[in-house]
Structure formats: structure tokens, C-alpha cells
PDB file of N, CA and C in Angstrom:
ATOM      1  N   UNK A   1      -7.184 -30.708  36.194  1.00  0.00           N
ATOM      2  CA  UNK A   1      -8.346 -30.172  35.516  1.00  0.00           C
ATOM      3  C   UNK A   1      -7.955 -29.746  34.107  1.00  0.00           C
ATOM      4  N   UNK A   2      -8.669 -30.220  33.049  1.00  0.00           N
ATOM      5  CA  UNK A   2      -8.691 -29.695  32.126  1.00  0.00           C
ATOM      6  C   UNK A   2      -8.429 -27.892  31.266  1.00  0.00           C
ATOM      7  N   UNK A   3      -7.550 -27.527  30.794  1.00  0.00           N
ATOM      8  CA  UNK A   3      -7.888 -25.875  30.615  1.00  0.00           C
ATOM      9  C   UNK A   3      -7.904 -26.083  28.990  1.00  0.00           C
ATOM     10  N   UNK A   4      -9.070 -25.605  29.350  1.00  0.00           N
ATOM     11  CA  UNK A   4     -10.009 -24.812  27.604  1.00  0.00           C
ATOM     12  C   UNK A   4      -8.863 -24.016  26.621  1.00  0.00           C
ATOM     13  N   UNK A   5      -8.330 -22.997  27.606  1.00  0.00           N
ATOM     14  CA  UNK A   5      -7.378 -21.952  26.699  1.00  0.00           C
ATOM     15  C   UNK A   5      -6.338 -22.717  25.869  1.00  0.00           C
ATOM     16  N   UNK A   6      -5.892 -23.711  26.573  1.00  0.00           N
ATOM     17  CA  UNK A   6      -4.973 -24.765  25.447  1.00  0.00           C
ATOM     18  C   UNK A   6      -5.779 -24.939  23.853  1.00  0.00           C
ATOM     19  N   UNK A   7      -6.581 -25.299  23.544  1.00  0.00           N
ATOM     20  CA  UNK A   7      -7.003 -25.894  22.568  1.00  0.00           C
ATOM     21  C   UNK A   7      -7.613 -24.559  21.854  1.00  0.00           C
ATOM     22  N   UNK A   8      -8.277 -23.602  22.764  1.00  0.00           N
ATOM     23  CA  UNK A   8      -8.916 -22.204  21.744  1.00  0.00           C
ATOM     24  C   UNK A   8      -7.295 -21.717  21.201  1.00  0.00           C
ATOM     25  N   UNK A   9      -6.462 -21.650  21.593  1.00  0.00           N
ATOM     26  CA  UNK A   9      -5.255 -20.972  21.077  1.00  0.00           C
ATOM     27  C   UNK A   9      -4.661 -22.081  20.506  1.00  0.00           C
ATOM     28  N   UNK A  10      -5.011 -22.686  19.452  1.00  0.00           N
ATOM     29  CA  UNK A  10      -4.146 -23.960  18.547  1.00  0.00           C
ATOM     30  C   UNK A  10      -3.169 -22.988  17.752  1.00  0.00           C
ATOM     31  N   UNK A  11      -1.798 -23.362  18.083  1.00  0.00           N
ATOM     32  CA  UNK A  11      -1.070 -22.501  17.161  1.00  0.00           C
ATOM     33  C   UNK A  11      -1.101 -22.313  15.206  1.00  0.00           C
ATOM     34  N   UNK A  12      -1.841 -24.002  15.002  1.00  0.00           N
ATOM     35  CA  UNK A  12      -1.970 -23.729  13.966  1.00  0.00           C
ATOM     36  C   UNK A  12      -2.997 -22.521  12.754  1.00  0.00           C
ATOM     37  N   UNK A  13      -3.949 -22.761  13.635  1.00  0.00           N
ATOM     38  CA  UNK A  13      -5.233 -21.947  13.446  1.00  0.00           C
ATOM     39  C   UNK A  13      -4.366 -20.221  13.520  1.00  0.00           C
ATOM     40  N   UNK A  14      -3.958 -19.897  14.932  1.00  0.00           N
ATOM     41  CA  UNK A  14      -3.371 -18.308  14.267  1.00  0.00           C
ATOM     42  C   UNK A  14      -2.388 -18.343  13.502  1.00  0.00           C
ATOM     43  N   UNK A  15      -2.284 -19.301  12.904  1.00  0.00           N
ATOM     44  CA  UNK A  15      -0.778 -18.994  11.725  1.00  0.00           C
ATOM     45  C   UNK A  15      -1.050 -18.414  10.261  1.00  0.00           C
ATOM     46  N   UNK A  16      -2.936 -18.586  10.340  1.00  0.00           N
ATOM     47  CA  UNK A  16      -3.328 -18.273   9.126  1.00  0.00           C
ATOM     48  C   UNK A  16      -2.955 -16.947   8.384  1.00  0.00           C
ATOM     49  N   UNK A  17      -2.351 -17.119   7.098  1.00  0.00           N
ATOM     50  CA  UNK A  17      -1.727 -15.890   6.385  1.00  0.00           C
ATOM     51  C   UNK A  17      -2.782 -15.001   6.548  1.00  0.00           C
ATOM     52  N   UNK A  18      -2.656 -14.011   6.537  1.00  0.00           N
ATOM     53  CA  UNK A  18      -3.650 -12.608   6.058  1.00  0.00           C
ATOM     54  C   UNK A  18      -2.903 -12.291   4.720  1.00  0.00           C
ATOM     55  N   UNK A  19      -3.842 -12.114   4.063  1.00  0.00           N
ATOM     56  CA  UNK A  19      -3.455 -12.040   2.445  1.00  0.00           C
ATOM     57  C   UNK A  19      -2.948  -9.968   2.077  1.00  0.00           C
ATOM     58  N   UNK A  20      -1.802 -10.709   1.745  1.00  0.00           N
ATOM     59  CA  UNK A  20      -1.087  -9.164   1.143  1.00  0.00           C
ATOM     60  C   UNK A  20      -1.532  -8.288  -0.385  1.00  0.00           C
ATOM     61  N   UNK A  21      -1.241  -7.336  -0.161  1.00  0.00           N
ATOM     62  CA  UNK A  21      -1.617  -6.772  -1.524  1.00  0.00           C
ATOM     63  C   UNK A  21      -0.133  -5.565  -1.808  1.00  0.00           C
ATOM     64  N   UNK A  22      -0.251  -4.951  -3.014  1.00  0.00           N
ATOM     65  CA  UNK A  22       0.513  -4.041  -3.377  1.00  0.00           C
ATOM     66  C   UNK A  22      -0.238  -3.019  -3.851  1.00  0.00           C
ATOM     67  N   UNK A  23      -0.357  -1.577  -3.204  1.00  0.00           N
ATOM     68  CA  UNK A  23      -0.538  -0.193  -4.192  1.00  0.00           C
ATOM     69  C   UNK A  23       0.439   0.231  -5.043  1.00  0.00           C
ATOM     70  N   UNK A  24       0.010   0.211  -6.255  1.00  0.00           N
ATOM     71  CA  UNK A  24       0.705   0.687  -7.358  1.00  0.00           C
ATOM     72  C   UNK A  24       0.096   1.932  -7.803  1.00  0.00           C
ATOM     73  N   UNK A  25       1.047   3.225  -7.788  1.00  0.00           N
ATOM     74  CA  UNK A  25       1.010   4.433  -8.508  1.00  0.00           C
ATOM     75  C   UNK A  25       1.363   4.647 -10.150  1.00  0.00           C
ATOM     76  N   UNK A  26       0.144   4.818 -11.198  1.00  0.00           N
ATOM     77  CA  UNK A  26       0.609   4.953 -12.725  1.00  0.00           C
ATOM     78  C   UNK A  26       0.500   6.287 -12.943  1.00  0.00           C
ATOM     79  N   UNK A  27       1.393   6.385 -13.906  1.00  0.00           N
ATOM     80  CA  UNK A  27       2.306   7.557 -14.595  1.00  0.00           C
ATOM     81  C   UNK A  27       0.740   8.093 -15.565  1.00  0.00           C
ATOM     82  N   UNK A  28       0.581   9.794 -15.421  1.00  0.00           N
ATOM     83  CA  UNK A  28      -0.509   9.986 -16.057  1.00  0.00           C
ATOM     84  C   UNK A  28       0.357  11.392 -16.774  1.00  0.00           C
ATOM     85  N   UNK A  29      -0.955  12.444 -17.454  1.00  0.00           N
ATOM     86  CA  UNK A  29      -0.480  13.649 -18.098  1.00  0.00           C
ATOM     87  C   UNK A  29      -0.779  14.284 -17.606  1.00  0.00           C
ATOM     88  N   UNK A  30      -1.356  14.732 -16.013  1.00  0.00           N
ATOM     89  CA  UNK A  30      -1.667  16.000 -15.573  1.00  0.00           C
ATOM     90  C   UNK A  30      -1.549  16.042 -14.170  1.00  0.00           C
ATOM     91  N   UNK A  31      -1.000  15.011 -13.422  1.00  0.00           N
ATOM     92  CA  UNK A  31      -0.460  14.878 -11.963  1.00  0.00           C
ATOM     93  C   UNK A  31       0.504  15.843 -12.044  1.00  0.00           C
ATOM     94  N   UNK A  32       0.761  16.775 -11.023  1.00  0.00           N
ATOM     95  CA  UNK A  32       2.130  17.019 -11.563  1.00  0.00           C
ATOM     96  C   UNK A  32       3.027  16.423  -9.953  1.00  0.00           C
ATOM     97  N   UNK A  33       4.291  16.264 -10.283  1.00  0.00           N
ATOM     98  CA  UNK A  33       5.555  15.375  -9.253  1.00  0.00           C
ATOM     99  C   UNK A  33       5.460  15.936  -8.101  1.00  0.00           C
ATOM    100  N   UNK A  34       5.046  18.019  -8.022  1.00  0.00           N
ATOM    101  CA  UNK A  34       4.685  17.538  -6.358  1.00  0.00           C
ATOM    102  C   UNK A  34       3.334  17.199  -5.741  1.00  0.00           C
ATOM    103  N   UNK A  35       2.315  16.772  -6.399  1.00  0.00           N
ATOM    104  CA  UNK A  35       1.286  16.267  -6.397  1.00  0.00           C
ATOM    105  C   UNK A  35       1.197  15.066  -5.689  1.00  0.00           C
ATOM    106  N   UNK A  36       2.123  14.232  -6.833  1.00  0.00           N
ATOM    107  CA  UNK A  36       2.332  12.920  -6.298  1.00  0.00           C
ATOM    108  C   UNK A  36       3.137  12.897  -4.995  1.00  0.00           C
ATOM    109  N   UNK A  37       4.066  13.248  -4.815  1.00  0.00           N
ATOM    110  CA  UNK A  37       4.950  13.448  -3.761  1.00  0.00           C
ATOM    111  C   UNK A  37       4.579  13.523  -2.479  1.00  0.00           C
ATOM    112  N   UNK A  38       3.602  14.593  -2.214  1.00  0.00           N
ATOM    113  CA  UNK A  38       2.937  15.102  -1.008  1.00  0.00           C
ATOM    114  C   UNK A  38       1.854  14.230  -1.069  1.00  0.00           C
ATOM    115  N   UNK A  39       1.123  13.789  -1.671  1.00  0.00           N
ATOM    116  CA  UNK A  39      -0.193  12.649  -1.623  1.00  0.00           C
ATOM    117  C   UNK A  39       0.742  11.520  -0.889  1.00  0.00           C
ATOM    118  N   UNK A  40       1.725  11.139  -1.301  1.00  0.00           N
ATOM    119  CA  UNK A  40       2.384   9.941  -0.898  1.00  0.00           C
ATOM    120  C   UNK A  40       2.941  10.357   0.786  1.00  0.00           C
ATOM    121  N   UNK A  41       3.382  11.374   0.940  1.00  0.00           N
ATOM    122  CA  UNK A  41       3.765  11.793   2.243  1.00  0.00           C
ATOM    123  C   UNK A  41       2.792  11.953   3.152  1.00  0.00           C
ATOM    124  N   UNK A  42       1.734  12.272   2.621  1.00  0.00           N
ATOM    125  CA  UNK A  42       0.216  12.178   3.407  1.00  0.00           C
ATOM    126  C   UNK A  42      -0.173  11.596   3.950  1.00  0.00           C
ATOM    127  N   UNK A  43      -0.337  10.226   3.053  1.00  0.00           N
ATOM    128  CA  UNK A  43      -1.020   9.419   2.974  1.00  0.00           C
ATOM    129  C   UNK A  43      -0.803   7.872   3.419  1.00  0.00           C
ATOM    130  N   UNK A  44       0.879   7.557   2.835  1.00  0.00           N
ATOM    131  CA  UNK A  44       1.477   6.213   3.289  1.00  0.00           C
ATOM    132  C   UNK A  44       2.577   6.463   4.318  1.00  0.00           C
ATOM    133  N   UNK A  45       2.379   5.522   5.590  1.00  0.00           N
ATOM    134  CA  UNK A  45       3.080   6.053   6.889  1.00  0.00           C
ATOM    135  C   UNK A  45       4.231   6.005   6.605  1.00  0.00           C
ATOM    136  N   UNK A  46       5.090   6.341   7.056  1.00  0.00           N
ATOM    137  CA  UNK A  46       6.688   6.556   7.465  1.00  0.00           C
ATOM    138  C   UNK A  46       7.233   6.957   5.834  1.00  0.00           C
ATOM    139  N   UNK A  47       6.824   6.822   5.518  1.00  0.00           N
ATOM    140  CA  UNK A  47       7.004   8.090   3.917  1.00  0.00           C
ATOM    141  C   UNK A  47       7.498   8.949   3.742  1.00  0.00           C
ATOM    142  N   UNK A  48       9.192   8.743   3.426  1.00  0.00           N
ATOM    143  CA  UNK A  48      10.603   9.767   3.647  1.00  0.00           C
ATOM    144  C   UNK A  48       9.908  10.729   2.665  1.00  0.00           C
ATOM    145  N   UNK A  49      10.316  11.881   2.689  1.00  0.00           N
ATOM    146  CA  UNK A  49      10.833  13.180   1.576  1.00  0.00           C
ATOM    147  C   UNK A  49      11.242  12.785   0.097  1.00  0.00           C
ATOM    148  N   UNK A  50      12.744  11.580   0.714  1.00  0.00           N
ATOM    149  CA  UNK A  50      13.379  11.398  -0.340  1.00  0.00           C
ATOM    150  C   UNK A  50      12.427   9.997  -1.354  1.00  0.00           C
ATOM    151  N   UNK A  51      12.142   9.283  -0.527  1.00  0.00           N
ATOM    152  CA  UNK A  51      11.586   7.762  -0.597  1.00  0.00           C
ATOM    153  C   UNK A  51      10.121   8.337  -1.877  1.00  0.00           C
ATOM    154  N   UNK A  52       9.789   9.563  -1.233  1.00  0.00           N
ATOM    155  CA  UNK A  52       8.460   9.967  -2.202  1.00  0.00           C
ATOM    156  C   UNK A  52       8.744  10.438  -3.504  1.00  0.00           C
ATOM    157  N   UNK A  53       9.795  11.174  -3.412  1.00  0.00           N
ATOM    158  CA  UNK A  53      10.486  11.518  -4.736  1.00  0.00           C
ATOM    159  C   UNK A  53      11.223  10.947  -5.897  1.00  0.00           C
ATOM    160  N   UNK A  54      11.436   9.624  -5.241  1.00  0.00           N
ATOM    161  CA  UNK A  54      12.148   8.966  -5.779  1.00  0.00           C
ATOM    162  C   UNK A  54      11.032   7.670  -6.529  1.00  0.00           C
ATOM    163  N   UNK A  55       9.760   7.566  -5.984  1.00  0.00           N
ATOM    164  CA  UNK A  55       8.531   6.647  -6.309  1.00  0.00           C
ATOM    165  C   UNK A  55       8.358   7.599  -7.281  1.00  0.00           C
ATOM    166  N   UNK A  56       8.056   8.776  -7.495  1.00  0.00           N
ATOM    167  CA  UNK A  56       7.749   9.608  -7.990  1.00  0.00           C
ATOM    168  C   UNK A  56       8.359   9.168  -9.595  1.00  0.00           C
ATOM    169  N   UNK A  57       9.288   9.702  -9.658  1.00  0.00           N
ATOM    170  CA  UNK A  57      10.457   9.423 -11.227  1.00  0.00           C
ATOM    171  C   UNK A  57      10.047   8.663 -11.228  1.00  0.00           C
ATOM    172  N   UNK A  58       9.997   7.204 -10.694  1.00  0.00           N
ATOM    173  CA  UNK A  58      10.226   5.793 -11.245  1.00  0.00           C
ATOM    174  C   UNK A  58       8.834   5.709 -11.947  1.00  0.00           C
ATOM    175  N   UNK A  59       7.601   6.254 -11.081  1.00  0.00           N
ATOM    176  CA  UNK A  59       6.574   6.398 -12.035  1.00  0.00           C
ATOM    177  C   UNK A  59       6.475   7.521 -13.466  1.00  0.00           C
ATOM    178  N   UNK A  60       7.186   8.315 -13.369  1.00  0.00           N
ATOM    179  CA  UNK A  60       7.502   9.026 -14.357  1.00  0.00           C
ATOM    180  C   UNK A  60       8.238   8.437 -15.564  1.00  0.00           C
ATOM    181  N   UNK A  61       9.335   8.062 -15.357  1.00  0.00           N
ATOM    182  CA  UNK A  61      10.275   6.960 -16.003  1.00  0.00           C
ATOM    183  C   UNK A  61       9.997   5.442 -16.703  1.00  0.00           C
ATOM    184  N   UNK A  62       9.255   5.037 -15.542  1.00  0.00           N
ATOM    185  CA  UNK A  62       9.036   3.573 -15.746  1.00  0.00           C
ATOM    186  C   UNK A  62       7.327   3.263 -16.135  1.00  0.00           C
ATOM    187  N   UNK A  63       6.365   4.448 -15.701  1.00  0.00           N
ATOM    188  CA  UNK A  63       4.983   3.907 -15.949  1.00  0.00           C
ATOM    189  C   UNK A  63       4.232   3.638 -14.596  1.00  0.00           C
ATOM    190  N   UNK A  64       5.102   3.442 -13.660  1.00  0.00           N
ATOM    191  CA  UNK A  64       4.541   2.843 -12.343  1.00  0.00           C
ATOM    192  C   UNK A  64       5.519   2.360 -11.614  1.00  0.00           C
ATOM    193  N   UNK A  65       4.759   2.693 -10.100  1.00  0.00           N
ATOM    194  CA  UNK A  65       5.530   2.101  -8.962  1.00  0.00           C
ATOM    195  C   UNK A  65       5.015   1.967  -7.872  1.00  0.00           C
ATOM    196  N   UNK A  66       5.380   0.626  -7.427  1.00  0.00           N
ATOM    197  CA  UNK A  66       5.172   0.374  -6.111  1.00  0.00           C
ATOM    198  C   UNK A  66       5.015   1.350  -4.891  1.00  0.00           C
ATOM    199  N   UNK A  67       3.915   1.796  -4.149  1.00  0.00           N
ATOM    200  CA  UNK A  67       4.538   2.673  -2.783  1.00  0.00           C
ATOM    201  C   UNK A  67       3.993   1.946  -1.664  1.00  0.00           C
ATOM    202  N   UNK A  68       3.624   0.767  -1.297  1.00  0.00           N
ATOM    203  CA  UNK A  68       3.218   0.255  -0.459  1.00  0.00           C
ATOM    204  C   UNK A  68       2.707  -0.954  -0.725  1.00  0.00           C
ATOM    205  N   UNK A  69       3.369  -2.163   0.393  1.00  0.00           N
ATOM    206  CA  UNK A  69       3.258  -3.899   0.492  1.00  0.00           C
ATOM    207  C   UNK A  69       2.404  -3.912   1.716  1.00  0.00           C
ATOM    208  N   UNK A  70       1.281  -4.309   2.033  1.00  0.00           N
ATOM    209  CA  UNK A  70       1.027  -4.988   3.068  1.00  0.00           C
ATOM    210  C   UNK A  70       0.379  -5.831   3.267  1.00  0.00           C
ATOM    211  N   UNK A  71      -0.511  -5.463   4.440  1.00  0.00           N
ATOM    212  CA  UNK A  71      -2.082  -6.130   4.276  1.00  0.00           C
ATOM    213  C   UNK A  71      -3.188  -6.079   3.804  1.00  0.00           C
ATOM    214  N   UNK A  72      -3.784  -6.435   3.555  1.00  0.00           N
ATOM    215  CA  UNK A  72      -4.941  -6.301   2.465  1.00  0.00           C
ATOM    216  C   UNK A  72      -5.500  -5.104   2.701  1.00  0.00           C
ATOM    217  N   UNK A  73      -5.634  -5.117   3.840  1.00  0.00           N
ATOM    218  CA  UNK A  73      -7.022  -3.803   4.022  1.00  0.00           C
ATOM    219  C   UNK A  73      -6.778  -2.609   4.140  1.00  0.00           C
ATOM    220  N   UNK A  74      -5.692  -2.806   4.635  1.00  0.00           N
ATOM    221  CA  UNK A  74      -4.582  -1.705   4.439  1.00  0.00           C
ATOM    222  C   UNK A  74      -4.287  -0.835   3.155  1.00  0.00           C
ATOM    223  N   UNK A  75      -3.797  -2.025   2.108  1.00  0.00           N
ATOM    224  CA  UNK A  75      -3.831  -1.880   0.815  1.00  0.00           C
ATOM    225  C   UNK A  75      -4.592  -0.773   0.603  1.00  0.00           C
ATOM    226  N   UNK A  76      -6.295  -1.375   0.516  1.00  0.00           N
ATOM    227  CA  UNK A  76      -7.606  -1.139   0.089  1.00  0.00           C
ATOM    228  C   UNK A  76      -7.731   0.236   0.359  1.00  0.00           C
ATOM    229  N   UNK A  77      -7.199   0.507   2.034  1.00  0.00           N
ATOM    230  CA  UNK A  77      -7.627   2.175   2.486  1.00  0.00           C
ATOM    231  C   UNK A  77      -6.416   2.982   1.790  1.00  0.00           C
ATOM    232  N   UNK A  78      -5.209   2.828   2.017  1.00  0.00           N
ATOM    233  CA  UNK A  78      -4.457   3.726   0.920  1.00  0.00           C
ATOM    234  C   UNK A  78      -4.388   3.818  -0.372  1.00  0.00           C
ATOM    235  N   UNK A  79      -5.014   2.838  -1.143  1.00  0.00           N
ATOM    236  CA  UNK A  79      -5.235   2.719  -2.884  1.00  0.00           C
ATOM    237  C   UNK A  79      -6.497   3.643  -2.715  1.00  0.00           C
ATOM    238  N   UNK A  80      -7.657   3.963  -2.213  1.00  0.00           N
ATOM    239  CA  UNK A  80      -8.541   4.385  -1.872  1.00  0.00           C
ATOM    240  C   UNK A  80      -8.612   6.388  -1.390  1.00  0.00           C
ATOM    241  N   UNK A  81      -7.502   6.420  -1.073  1.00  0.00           N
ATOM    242  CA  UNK A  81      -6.999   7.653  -0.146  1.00  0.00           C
ATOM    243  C   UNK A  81      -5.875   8.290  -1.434  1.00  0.00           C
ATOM    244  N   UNK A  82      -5.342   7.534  -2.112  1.00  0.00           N
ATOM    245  CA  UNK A  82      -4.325   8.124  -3.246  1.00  0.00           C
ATOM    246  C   UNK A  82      -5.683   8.453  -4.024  1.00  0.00           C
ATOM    247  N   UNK A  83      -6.996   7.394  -4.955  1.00  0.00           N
ATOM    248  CA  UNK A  83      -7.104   7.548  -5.808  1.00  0.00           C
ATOM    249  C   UNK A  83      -8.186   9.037  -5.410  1.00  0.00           C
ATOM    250  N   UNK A  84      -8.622   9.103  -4.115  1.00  0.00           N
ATOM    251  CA  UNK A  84      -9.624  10.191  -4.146  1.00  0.00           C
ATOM    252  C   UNK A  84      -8.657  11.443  -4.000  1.00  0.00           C
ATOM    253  N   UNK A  85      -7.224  11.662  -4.233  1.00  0.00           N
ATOM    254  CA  UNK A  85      -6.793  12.721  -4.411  1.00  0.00           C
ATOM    255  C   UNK A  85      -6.043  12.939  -5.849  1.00  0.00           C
ATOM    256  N   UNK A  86      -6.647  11.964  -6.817  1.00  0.00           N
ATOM    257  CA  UNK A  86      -6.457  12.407  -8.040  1.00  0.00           C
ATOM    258  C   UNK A  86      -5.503  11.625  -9.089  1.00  0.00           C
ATOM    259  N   UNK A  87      -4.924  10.946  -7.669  1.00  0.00           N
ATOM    260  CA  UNK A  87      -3.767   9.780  -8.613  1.00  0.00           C
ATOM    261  C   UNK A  87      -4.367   8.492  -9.538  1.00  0.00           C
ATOM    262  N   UNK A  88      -3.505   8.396 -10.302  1.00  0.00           N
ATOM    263  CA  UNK A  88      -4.076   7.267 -11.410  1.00  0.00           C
ATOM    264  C   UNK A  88      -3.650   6.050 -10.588  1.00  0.00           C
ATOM    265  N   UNK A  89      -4.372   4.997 -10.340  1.00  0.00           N
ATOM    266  CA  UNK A  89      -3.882   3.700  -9.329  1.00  0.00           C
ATOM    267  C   UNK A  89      -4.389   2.306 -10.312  1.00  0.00           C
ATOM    268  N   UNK A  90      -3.112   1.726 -10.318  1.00  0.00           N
ATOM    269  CA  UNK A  90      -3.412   0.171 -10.519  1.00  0.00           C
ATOM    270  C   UNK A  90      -4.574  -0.279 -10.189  1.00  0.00           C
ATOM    271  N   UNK A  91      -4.502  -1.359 -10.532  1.00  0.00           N
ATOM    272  CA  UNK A  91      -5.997  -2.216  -9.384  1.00  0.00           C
ATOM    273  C   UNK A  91      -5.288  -2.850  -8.399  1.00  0.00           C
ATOM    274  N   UNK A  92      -5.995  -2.974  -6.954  1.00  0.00           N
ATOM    275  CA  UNK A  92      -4.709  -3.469  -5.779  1.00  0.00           C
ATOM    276  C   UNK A  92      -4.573  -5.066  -6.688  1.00  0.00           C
ATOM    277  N   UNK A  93      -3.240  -5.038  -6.438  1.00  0.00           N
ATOM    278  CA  UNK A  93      -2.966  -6.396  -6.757  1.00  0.00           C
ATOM    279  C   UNK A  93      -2.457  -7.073  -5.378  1.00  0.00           C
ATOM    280  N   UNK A  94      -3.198  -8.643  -5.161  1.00  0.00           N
ATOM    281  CA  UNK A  94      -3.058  -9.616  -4.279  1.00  0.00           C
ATOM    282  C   UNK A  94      -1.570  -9.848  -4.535  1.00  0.00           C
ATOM    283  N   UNK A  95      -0.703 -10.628  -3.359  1.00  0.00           N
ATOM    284  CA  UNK A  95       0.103 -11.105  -3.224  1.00  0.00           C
ATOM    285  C   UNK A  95       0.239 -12.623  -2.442  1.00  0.00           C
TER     286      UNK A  95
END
């Protein structure tokens, strides 16, 4: 007898990428570092102490930084969750 479940589960079909994005944190004049710090510990999961502090400078230093790669929607809710607590945010950028 024929089984259906073979062909609904084509491996090719679930291989489809889900499209990634990056939140980027920019360097402003009135955040202040533990601002950023604790928003980031809040907000993006498994988010060391040190790991926040250290995003922190680099946005201080450099203008911006990366604090989170994933999935899109993902992206969307933590770029979303930083910017309503005051942080200056990139636009999500696709990957």
C-alpha cells in the first residue's frame, strides 16, 4: 500500500532556509553603559555579564555592535524590545 507520509515529508521542501537577520546596537549621547548592559541582559537570551559589557565598549568605541544572529523573527522581537527601552538600533539587517 501506498504511504502518503513519504512524499508530504520531501526532504527537500524542509530544507528551506529561514532567512537570518542581525540586531545591531548604535553608539548614542545619552544611553548610559549600564543602560545598555542590563537592556542586553534582559532582553537577549543567554547574555553573559561579561559578553554585555564588552558589546557595550565596542559600541562605545567602534559606533556599533552586533548582539544577536538569528532568525528573522526573532531578530524583529529583540530589535523591537531594545529599541522600546531607549536604545539607538540599526535597521535589522537580513543575512
Amino acid at each position: 500500500m501506498f504511504n502518503s507520509l513519504g512524499t508530504v515529508l520531501d526532504s527537500n521542501k524542509s530544507k528551506a532556509k529561514i532567512p537570518e537577520a542581525r540586531v545591531i546596537v548604535l553608539d548614542d549621547n545619552f544611553n548610559t553603559f549600564q543602560h545598555v548592559v542590563n537592556c542586553l541582559l534582559t532582553i537577549i537570551p543567554s547574555m553573559s555579564e561579561k559578553k554585555a559589557w564588552d558589546l557595550t565598549i565596542k559600541v562605545d568605541k567602534t559606533g556599533s555592535a552586533e548582539v544577536w544572529r538569528g532568525n528573522f523573527e526573532q531578530a524583529e522581537l529583540y530589535h523591537e524590545q531594545l529599541f522600546s527601552k531607549g536604545l539607538t538600533m540599526a535597521p535589522i539587517e537580513k543575512i
